[in-house]
C-alpha atoms as a PDB file:
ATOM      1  CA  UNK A   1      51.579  54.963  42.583  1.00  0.00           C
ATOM      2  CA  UNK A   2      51.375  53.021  46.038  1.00  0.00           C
ATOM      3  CA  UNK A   3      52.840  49.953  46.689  1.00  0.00           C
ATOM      4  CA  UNK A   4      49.901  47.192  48.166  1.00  0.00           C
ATOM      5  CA  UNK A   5      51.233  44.580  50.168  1.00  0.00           C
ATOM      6  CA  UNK A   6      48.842  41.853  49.944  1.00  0.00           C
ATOM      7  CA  UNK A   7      49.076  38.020  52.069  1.00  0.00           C
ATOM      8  CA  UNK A   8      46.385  36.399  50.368  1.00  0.00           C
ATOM      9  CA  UNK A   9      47.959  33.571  48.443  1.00  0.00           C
ATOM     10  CA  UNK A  10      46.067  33.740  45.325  1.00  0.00           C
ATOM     11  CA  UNK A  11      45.750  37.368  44.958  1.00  0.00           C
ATOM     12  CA  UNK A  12      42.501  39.207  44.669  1.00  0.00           C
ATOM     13  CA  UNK A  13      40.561  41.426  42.257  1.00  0.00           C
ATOM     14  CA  UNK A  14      39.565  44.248  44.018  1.00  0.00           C
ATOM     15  CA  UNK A  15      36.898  45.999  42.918  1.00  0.00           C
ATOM     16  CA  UNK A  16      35.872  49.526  43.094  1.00  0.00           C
ATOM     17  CA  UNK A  17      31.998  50.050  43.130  1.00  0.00           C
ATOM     18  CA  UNK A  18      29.984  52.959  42.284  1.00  0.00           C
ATOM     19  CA  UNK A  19      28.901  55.747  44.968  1.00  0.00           C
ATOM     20  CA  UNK A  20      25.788  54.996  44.849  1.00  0.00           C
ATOM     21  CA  UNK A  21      25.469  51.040  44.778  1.00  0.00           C
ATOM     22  CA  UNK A  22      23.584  50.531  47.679  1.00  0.00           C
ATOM     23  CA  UNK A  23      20.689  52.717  46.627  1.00  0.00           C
ATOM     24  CA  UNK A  24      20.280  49.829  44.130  1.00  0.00           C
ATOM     25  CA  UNK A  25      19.446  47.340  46.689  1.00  0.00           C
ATOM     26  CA  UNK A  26      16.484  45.375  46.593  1.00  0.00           C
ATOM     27  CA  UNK A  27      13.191  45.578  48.789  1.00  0.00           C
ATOM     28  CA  UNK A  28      13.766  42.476  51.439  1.00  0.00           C
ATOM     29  CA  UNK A  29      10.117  42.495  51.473  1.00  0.00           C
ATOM     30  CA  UNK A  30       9.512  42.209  47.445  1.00  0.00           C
ATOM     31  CA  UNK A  31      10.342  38.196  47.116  1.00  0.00           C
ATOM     32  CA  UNK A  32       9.948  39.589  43.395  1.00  0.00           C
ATOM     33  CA  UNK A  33      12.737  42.437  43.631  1.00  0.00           C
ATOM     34  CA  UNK A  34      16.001  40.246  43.085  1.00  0.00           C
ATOM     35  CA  UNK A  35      19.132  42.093  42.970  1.00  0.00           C
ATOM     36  CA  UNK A  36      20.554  43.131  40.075  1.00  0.00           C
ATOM     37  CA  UNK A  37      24.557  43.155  39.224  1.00  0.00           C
ATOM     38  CA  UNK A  38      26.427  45.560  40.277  1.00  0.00           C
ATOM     39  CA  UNK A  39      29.315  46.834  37.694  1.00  0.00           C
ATOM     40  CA  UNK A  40      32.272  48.138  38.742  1.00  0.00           C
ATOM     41  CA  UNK A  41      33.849  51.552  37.707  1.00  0.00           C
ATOM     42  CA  UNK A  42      37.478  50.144  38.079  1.00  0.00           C
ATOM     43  CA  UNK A  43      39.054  47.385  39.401  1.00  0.00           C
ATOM     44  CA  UNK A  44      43.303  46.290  39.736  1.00  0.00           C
ATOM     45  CA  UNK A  45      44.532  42.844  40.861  1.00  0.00           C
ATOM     46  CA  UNK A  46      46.884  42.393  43.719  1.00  0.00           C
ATOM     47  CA  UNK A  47      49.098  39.553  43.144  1.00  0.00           C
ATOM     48  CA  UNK A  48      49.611  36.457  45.465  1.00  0.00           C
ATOM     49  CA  UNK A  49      52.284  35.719  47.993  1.00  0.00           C
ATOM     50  CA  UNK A  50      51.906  31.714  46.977  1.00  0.00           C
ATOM     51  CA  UNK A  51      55.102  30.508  44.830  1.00  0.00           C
ATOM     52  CA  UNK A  52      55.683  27.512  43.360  1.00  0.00           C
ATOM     53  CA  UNK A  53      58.122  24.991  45.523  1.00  0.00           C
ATOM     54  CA  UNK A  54      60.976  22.810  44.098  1.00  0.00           C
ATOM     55  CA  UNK A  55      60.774  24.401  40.615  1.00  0.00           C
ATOM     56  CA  UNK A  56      61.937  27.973  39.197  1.00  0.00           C
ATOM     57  CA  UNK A  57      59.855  30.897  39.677  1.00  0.00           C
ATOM     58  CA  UNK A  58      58.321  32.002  36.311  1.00  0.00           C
ATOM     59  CA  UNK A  59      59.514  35.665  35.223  1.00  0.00           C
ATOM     60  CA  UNK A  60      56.282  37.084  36.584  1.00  0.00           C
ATOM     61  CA  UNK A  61      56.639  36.382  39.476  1.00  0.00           C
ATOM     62  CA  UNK A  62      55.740  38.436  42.183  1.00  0.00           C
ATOM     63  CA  UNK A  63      58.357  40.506  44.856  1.00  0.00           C
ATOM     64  CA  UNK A  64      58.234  38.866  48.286  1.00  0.00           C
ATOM     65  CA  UNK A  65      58.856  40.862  51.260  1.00  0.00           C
ATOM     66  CA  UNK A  66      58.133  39.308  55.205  1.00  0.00           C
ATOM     67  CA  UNK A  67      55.319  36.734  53.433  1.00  0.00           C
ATOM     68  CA  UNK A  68      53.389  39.726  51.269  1.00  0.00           C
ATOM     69  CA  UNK A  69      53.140  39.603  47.664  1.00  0.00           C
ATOM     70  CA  UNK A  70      53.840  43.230  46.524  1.00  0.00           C
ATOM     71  CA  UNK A  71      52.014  45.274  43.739  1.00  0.00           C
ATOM     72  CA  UNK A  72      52.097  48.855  42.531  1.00  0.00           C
ATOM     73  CA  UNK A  73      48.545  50.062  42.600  1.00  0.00           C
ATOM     74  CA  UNK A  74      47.334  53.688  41.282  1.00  0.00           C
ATOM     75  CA  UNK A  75      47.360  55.962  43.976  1.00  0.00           C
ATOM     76  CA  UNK A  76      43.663  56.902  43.182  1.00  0.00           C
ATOM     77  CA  UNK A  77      42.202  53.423  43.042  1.00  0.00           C
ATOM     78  CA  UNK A  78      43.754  52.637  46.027  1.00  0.00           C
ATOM     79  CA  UNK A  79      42.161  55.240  48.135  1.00  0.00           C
ATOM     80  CA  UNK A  80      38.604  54.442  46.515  1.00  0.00           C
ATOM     81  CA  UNK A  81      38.801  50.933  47.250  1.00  0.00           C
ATOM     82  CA  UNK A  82      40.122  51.191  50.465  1.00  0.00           C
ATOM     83  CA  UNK A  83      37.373  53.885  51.423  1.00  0.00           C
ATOM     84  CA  UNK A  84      35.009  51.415  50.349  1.00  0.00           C
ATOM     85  CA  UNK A  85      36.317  48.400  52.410  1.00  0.00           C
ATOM     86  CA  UNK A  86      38.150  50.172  55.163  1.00  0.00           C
ATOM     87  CA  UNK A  87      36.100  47.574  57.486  1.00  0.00           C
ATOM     88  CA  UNK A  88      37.617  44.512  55.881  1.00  0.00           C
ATOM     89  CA  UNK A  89      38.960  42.015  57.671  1.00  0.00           C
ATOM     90  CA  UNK A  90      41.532  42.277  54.943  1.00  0.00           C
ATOM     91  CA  UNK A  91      42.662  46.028  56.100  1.00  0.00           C
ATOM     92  CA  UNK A  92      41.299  45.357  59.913  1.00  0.00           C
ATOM     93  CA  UNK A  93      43.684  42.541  60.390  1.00  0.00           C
ATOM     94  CA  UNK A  94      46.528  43.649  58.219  1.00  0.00           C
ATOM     95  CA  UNK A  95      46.196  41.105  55.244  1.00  0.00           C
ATOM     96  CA  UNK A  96      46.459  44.082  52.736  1.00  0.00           C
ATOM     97  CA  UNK A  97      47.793  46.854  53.614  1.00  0.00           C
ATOM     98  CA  UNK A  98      49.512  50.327  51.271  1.00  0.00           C
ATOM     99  CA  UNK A  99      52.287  53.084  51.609  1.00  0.00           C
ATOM    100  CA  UNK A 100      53.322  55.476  49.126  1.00  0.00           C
ATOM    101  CA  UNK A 101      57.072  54.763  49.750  1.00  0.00           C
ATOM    102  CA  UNK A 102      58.273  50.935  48.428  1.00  0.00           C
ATOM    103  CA  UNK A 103      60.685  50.402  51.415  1.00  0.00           C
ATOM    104  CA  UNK A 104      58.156  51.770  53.896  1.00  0.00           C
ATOM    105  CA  UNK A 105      55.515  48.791  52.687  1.00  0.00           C
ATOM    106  CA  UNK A 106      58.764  45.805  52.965  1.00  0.00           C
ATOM    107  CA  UNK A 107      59.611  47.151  56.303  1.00  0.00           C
ATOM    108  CA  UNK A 108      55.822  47.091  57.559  1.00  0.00           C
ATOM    109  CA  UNK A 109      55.660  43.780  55.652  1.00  0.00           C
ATOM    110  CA  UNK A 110      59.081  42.577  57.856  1.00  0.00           C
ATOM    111  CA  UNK A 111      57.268  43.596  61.195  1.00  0.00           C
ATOM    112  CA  UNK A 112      53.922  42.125  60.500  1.00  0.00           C
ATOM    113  CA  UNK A 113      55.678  38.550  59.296  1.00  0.00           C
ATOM    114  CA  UNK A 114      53.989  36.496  61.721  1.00  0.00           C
ATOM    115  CA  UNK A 115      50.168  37.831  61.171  1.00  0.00           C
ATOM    116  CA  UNK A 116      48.627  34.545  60.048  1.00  0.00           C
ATOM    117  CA  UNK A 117      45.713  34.709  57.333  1.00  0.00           C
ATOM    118  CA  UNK A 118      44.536  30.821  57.873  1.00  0.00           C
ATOM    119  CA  UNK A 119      45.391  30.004  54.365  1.00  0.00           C
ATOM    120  CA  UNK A 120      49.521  29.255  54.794  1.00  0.00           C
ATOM    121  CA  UNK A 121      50.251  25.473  53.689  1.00  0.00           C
ATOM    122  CA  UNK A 122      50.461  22.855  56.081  1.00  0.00           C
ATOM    123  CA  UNK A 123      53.827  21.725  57.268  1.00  0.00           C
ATOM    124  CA  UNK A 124      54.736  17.865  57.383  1.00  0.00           C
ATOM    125  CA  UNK A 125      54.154  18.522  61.863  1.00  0.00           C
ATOM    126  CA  UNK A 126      50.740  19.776  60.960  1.00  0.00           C
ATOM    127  CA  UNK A 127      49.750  17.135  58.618  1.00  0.00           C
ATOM    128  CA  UNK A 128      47.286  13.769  59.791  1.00  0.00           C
ATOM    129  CA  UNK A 129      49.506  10.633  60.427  1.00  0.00           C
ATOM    130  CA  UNK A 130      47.727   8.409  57.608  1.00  0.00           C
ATOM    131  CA  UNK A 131      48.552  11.276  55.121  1.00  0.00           C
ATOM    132  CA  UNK A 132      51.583  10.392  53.137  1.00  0.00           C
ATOM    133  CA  UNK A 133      53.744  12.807  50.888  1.00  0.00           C
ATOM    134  CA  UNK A 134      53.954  12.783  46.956  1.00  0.00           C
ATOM    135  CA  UNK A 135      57.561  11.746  46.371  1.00  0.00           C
ATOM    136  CA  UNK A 136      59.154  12.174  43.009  1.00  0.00           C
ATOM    137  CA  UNK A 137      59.569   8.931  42.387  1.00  0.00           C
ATOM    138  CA  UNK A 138      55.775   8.133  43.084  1.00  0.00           C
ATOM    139  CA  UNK A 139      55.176  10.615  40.548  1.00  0.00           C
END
């Protein structure tokens, strides 16, 4: 096993395609070739680094280390689907990233705390002026 730190805040499926999917590509010049599914040969979910606020985190909730959700991955179907998407921007710019030692991913997780994916939540600074917060009581 390998433990995937991920900084998407929903998660993501990530899938791992056969060798050969490209082959199945269609003609660009056929208008009538259309393309045709491709099915996966295995796939694992990463879990998000997005937790609920003001409320108790549900018992499946996922490990948090430096802003990265963490999730123990297969050590096989993490090398195939990284092989396959090595040119990510989610591996180029650090957004998921694997080691095969737990406290190796939280302290690469610590250093890399201030990469920025463009999907963190707005503070109240960042929000418009004429937007006003939910309050409790408005609720």
């Amino acid at each position: 096993m390998v433990m995937v730190a991920s900084k998407l805040p929903s998660g993501i499926r990530c899938d791992i395609l056969p060798p050969n999917f490209m082959e199945a590509a269609p003609d660009p010049k056929d208008p009538r070739d259309s393309w045709k599914p491709v099915i996966p040969v295995a796939s694992f979910t990463l879990k998000g680094s997005s937790l609920p606020r003001n409320e108790e985190l549900p018992e499946d909730a996922p490990r948090i280390a430096g802003g990265y959700a963490l999730t123990e991955v297969p050590e096989d179907l993490w090398a195939a689907w990284l092989a396959q998407n090595k040119d990510s921007h989610l591996v180029r710019n650090h957004f998921i990233f694997a080691n095969v030692k737990e406290a190796s991913t939280v302290a690469q997780a610590k250093e890399q705390r201030d990469i920025r994916t463009g999907m963190e939540p707005l503070t109240e600074k960042q929000m418009p002026k004429d937007v006003k917060l939910a309050t409790a009581e408005a609720a």
